[in-house]
N, C-alpha and C. Protein backbone atom coordinates (compact mmCIF):
# COMPACT_ATOMS: atom_id res chain seq x y z
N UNK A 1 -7.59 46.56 -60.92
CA UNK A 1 -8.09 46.00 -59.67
C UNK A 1 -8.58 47.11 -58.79
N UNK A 2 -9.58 48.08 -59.14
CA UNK A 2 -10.08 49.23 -58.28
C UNK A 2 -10.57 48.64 -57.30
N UNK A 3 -11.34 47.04 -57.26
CA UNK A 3 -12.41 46.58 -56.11
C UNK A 3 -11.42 46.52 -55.15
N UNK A 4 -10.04 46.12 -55.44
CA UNK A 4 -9.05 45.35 -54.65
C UNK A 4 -7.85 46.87 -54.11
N UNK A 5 -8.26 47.75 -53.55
CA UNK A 5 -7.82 49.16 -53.22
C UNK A 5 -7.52 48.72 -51.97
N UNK A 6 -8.43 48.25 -50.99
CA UNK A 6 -7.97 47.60 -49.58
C UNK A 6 -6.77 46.92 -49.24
N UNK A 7 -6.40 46.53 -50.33
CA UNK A 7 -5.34 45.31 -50.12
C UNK A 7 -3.77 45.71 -50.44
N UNK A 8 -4.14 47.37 -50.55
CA UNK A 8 -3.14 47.71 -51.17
C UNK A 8 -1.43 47.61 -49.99
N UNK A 9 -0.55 46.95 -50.28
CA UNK A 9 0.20 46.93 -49.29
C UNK A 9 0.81 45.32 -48.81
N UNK A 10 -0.54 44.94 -49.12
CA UNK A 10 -0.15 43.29 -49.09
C UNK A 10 0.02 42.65 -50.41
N UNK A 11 1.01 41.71 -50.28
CA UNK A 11 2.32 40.75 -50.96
C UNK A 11 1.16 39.77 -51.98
N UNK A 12 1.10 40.59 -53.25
CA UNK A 12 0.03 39.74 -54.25
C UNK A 12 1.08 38.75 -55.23
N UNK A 13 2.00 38.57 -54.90
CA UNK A 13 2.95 37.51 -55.85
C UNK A 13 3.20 36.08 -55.49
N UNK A 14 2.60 35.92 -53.93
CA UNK A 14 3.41 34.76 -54.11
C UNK A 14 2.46 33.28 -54.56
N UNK A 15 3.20 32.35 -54.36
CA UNK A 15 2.85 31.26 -55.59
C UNK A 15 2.22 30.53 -54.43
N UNK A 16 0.36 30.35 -54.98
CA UNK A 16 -0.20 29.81 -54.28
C UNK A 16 -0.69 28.73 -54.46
N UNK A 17 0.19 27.61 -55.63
CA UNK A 17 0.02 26.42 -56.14
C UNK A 17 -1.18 25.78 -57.12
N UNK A 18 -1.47 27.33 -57.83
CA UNK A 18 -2.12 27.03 -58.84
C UNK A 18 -2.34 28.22 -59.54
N UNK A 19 -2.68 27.83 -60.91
CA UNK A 19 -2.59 29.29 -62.37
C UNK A 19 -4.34 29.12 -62.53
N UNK A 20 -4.17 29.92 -63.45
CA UNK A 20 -5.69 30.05 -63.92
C UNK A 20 -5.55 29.74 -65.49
N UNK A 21 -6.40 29.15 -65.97
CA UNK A 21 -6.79 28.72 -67.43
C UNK A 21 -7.74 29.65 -67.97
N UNK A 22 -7.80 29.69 -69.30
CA UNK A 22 -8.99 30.11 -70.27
C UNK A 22 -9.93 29.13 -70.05
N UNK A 23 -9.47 28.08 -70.34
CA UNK A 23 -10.79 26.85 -70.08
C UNK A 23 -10.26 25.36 -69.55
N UNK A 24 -11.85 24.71 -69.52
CA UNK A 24 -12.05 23.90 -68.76
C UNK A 24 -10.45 22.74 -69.29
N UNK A 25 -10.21 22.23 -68.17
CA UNK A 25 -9.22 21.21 -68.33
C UNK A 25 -9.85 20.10 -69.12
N UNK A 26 -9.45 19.46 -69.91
CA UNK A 26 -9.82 18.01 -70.72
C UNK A 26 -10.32 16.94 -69.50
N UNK A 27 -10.51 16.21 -69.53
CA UNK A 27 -10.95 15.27 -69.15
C UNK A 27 -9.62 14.36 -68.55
N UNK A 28 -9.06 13.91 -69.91
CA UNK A 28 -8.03 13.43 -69.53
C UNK A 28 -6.68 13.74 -68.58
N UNK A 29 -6.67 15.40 -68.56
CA UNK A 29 -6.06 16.29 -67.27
C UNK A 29 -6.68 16.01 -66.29
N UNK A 30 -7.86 16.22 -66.43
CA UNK A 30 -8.48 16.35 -65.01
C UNK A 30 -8.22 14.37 -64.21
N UNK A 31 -8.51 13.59 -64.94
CA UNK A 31 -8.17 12.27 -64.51
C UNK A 31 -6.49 12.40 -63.96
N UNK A 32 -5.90 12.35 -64.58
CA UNK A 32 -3.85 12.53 -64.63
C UNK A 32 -4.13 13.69 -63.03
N UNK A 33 -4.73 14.76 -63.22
CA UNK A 33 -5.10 15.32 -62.32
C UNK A 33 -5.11 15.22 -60.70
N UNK A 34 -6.13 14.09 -60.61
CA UNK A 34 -6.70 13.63 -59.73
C UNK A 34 -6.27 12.43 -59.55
N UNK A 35 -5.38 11.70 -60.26
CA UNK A 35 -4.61 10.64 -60.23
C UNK A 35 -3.39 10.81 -59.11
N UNK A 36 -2.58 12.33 -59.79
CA UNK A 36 -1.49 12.62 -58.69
C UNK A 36 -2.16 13.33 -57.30
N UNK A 37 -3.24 13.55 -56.69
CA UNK A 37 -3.88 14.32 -55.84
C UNK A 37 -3.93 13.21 -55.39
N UNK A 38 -4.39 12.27 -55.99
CA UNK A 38 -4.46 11.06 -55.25
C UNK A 38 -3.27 10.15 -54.43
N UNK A 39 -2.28 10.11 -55.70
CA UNK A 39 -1.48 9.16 -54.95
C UNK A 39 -0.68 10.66 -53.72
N UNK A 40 -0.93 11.65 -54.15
CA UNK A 40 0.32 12.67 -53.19
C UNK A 40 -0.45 12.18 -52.20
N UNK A 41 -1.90 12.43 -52.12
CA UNK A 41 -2.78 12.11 -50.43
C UNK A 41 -2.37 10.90 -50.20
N UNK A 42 -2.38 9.85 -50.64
CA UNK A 42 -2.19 8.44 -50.15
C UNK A 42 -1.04 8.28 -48.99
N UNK A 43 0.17 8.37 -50.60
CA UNK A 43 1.86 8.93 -49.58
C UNK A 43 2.00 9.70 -48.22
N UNK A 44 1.09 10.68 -48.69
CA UNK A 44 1.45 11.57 -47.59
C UNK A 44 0.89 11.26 -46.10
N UNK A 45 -0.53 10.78 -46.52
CA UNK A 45 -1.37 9.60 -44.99
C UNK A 45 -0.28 8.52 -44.63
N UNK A 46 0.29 8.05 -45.56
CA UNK A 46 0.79 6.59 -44.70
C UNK A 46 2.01 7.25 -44.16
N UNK A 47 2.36 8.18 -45.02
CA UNK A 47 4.14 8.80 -44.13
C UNK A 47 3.68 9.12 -42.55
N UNK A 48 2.70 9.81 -42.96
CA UNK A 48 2.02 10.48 -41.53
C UNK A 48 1.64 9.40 -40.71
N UNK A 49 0.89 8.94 -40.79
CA UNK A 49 0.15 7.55 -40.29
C UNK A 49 1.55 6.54 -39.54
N UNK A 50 2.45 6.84 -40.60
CA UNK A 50 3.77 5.77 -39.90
C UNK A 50 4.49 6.45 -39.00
N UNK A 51 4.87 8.44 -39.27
CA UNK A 51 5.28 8.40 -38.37
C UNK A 51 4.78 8.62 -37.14
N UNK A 52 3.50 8.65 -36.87
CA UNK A 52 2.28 8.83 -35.72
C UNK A 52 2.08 7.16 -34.66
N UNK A 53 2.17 6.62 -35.77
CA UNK A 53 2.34 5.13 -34.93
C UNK A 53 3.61 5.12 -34.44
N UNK A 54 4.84 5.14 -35.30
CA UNK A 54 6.64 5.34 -34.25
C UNK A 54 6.07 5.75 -33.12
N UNK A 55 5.75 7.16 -33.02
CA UNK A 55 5.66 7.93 -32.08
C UNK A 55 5.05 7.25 -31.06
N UNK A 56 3.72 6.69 -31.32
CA UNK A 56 2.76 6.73 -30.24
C UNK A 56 3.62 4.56 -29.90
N UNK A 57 3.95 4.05 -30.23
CA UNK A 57 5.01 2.73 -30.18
C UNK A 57 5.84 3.20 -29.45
N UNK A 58 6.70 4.27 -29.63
CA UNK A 58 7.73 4.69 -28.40
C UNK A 58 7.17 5.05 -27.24
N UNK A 59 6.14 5.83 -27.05
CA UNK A 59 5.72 6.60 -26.04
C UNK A 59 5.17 5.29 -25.20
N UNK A 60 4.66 4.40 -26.51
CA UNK A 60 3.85 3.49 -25.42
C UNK A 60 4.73 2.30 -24.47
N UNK A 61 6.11 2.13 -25.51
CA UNK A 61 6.92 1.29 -24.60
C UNK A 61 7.78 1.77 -23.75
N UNK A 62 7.95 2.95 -23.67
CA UNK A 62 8.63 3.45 -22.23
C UNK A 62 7.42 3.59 -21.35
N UNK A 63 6.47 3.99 -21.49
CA UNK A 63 4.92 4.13 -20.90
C UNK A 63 5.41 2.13 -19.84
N UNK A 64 5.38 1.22 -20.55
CA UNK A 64 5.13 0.06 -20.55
C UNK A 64 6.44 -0.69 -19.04
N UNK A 65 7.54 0.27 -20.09
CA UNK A 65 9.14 -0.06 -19.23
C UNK A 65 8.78 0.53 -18.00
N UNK A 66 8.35 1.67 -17.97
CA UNK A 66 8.21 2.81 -16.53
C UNK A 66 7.10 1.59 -15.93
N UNK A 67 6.31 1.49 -16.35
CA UNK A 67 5.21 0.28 -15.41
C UNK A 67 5.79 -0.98 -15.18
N UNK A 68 6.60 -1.63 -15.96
CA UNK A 68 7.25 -2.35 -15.34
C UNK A 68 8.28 -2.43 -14.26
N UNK A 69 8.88 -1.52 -14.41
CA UNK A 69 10.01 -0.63 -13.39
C UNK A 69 8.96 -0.45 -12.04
N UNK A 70 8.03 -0.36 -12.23
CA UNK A 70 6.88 0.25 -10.85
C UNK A 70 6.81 -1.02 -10.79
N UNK A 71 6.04 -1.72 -11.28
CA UNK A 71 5.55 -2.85 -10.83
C UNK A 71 6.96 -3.97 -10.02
N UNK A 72 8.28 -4.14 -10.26
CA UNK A 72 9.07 -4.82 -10.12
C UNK A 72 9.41 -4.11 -8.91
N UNK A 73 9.98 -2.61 -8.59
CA UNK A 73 10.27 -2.09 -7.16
C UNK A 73 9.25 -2.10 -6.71
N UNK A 74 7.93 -2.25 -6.80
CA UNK A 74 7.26 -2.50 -5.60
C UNK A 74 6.56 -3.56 -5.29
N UNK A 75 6.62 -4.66 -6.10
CA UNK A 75 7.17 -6.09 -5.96
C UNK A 75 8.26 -6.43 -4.88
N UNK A 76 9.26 -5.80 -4.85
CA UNK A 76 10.74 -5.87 -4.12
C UNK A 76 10.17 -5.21 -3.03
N UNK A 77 9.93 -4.09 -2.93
CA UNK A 77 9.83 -3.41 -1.67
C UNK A 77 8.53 -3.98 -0.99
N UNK A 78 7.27 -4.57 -1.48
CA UNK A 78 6.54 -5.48 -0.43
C UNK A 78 7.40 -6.95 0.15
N UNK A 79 8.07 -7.41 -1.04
CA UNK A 79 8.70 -8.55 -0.61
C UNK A 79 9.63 -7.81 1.01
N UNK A 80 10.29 -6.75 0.53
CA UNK A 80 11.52 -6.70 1.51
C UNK A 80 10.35 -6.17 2.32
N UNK A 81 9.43 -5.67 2.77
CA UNK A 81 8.21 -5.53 4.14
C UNK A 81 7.92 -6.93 4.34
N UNK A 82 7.99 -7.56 3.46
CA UNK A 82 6.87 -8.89 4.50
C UNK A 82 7.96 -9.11 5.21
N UNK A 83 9.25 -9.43 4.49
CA UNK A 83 10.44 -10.30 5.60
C UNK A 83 10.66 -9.71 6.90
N UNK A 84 10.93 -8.32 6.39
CA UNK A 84 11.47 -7.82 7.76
C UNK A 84 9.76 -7.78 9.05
N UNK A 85 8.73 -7.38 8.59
CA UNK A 85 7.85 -7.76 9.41
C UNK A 85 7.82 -9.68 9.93
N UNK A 86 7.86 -10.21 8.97
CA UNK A 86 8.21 -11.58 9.25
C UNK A 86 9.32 -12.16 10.61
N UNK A 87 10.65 -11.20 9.93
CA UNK A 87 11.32 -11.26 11.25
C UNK A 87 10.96 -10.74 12.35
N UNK A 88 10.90 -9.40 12.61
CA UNK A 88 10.16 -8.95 13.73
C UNK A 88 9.50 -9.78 14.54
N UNK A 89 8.52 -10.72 13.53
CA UNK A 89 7.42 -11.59 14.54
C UNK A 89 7.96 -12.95 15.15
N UNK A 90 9.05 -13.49 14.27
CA UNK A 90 9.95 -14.34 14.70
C UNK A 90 10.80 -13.73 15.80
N UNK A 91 11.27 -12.75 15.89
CA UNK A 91 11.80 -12.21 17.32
C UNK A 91 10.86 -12.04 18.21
N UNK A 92 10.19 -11.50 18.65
CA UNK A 92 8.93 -11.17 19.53
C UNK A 92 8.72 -12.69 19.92
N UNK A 93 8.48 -13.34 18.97
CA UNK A 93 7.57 -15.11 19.49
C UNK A 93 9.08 -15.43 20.30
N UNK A 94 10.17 -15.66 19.66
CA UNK A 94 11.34 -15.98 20.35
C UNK A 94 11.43 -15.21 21.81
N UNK A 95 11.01 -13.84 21.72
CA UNK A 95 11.65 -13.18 23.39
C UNK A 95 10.25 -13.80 24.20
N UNK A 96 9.28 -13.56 23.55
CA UNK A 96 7.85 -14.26 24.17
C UNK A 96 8.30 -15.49 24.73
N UNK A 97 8.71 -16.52 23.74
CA UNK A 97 9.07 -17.80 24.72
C UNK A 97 9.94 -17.93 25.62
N UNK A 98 11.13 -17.11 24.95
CA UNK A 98 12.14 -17.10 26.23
C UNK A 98 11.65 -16.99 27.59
N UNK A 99 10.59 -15.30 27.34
CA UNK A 99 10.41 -15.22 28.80
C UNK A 99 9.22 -16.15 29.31
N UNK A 100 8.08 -16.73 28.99
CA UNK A 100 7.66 -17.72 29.14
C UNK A 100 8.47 -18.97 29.97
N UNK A 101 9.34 -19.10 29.30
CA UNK A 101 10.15 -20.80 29.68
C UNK A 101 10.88 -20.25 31.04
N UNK A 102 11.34 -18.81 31.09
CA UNK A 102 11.95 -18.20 32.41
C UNK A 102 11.35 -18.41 33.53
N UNK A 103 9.84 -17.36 33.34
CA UNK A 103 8.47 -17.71 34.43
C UNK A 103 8.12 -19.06 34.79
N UNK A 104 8.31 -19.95 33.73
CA UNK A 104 7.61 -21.38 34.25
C UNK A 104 8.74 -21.84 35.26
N UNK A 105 9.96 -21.52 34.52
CA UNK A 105 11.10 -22.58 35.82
C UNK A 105 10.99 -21.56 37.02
N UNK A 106 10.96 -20.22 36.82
CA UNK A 106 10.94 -19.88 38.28
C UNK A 106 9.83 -20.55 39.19
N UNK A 107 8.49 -20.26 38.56
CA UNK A 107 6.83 -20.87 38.74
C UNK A 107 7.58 -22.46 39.34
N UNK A 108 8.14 -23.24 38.58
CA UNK A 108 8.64 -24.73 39.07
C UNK A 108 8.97 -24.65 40.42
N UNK A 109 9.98 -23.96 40.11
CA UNK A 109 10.99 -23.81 41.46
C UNK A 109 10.44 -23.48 42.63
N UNK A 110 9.44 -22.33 42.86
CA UNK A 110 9.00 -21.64 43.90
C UNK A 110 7.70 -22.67 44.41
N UNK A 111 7.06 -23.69 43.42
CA UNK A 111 6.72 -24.93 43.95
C UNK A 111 6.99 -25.59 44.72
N UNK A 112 7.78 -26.06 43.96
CA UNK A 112 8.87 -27.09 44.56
C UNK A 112 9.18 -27.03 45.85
N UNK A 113 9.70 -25.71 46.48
CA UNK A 113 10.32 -25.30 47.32
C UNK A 113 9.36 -25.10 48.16
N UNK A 114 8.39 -24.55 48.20
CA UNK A 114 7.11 -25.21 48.84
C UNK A 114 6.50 -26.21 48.88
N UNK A 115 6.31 -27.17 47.95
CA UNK A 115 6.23 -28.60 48.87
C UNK A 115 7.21 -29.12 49.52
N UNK A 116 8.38 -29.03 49.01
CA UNK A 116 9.41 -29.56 50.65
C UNK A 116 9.25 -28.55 51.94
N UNK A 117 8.69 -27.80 51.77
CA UNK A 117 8.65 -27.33 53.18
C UNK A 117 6.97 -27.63 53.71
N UNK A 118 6.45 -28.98 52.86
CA UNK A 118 5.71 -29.28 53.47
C UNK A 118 5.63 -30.76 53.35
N UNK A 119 6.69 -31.08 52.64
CA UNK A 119 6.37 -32.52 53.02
C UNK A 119 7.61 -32.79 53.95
N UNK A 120 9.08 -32.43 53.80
CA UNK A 120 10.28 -32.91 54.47
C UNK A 120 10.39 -32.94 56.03
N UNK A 121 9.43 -31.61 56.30
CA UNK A 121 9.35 -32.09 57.75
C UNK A 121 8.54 -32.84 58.53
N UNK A 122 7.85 -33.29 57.59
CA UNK A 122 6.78 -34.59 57.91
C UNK A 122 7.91 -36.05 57.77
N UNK A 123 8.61 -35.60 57.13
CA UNK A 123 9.27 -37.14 56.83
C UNK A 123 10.66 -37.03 57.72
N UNK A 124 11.26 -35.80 58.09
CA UNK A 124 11.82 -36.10 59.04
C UNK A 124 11.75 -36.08 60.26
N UNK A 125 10.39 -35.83 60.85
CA UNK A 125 9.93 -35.86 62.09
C UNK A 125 9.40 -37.79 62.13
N UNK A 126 9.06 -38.31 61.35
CA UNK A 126 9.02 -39.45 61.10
C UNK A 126 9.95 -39.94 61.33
N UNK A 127 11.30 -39.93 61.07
CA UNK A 127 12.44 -40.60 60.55
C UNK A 127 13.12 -40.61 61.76
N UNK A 128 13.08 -39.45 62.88
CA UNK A 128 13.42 -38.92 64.17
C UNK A 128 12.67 -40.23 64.91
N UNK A 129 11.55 -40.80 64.52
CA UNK A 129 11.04 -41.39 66.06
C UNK A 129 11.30 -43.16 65.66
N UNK A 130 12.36 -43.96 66.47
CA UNK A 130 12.61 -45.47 65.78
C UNK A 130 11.79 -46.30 66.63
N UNK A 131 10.18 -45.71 67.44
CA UNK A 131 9.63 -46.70 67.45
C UNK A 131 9.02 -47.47 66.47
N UNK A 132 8.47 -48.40 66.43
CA UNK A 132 7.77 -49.23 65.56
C UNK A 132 6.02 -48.72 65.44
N UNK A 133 5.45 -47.86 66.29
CA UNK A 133 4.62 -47.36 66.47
C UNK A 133 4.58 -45.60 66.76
N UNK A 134 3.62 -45.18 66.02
CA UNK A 134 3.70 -43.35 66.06
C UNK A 134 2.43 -42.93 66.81
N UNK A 135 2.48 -42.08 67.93
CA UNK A 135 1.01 -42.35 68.46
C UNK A 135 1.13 -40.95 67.84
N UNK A 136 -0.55 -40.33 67.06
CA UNK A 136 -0.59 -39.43 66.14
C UNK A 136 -2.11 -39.04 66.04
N UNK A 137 -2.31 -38.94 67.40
CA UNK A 137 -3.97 -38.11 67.26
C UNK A 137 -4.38 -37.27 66.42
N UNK A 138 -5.74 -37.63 65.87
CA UNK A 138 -6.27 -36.62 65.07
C UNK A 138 -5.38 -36.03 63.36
N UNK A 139 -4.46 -37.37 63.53
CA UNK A 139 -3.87 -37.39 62.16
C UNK A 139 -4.57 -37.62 60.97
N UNK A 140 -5.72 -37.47 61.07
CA UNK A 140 -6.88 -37.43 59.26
C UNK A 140 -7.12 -36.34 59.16
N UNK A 141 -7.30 -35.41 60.17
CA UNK A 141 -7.59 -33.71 60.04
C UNK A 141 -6.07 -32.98 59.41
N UNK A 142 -5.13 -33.42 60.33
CA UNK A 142 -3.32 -32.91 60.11
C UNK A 142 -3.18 -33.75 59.01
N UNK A 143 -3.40 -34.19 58.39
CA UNK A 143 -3.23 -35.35 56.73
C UNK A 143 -3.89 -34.72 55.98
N UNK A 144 -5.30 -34.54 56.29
CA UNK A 144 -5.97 -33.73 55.14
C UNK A 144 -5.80 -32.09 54.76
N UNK A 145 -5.39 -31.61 55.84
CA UNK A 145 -4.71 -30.11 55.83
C UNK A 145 -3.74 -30.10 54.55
N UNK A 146 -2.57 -31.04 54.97
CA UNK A 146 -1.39 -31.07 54.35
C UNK A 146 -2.05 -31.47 52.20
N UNK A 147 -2.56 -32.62 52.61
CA UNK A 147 -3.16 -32.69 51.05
C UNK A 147 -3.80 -31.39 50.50
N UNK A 148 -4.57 -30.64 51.05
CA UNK A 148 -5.01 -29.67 50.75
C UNK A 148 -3.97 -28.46 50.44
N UNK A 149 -2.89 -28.50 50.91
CA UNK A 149 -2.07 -27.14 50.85
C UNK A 149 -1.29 -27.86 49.68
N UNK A 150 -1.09 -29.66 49.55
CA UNK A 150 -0.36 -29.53 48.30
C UNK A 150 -1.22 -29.45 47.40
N UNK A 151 -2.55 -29.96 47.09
CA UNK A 151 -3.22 -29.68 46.37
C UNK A 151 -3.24 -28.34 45.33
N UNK A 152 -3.21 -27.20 46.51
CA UNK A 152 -3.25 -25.71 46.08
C UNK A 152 -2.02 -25.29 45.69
N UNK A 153 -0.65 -26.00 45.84
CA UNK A 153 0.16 -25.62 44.93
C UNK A 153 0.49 -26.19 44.03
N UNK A 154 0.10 -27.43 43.48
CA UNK A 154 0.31 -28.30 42.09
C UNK A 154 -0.65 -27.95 41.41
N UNK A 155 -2.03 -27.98 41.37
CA UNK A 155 -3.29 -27.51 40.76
C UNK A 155 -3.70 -26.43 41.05
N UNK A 156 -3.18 -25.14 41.83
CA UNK A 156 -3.66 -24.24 42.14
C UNK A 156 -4.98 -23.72 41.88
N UNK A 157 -5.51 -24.86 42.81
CA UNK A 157 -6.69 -24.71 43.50
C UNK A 157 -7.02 -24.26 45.08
């Protein structure tokens, strides 16, 4: 091996899964041959092939569990936002009305309390005189005053 002087140093023994012949293989070798080349490739694709699908079947159903896991807590956690915003707005409308229904009875009251101080002393200055007759000049001007001031506090106009 003079061509092969370069190589001197590197490991020329080991077994590199095939010999050399004088001659051509038969026919019938070469078939038997290519028979086991064949089935070794076959075996060896589907081993591979099966365990490549396991693999990528596991990866894909924890892939699947983790998205479901997402999808279910944040399912839960919009649910638990709407309520508590839900409540919130149910409180607010509740203090809203409360104070609403507060203002109106005060609003009632402070009415109220102004038309008796405009009608009661009309009715007891009435009630004060036991003639049968009220002499009451210019009582359509002093009548229409009074309608007018209740006017402006029942219709606040």
């Amino acid at each position: 091996m003079a061509d092969f002087d370069f190589l001197d140093g590197f490991e020329g023994d080991g077994d590199w899964g095939f010999t050399s012949v004088k001659e051509k293989p038969s026919d019938e070798q070469s078939k038997q041959t290519e028979t086991v080349v064949k089935q070794t490739a076959d075996s060896t694709a589907k081993a591979v092939s099966s365990d490549i699908v396991n693999r990528l079947d596991s990866k894909l159903d924890n892939k699947l569990d983790k998205l479901l896991s997402l999808v279910g807590s944040t399912k839960t956690a919009v649910n638990e936002k709407n309520q508590t915003e839900l409540d919130i707005a149910k409180k607010q409308m509740d203090d809203e009305y409360d104070l609403r229904k507060d203002n109106l009875g005060k609003e009632q009251k402070e009415k109220y309390a102004q038309l008796e101080k405009l009608i009661i002393p009309l009715l007891i200055k009435l009630a004060k005189s036991p003639e049968a007759y009220i002499h009451w000049p210019n009582r359509a001007q002093v009548i229409e005053a009074q309608v007018k001031k209740i006017i402006a506090i029942t219709r606040g106009k």
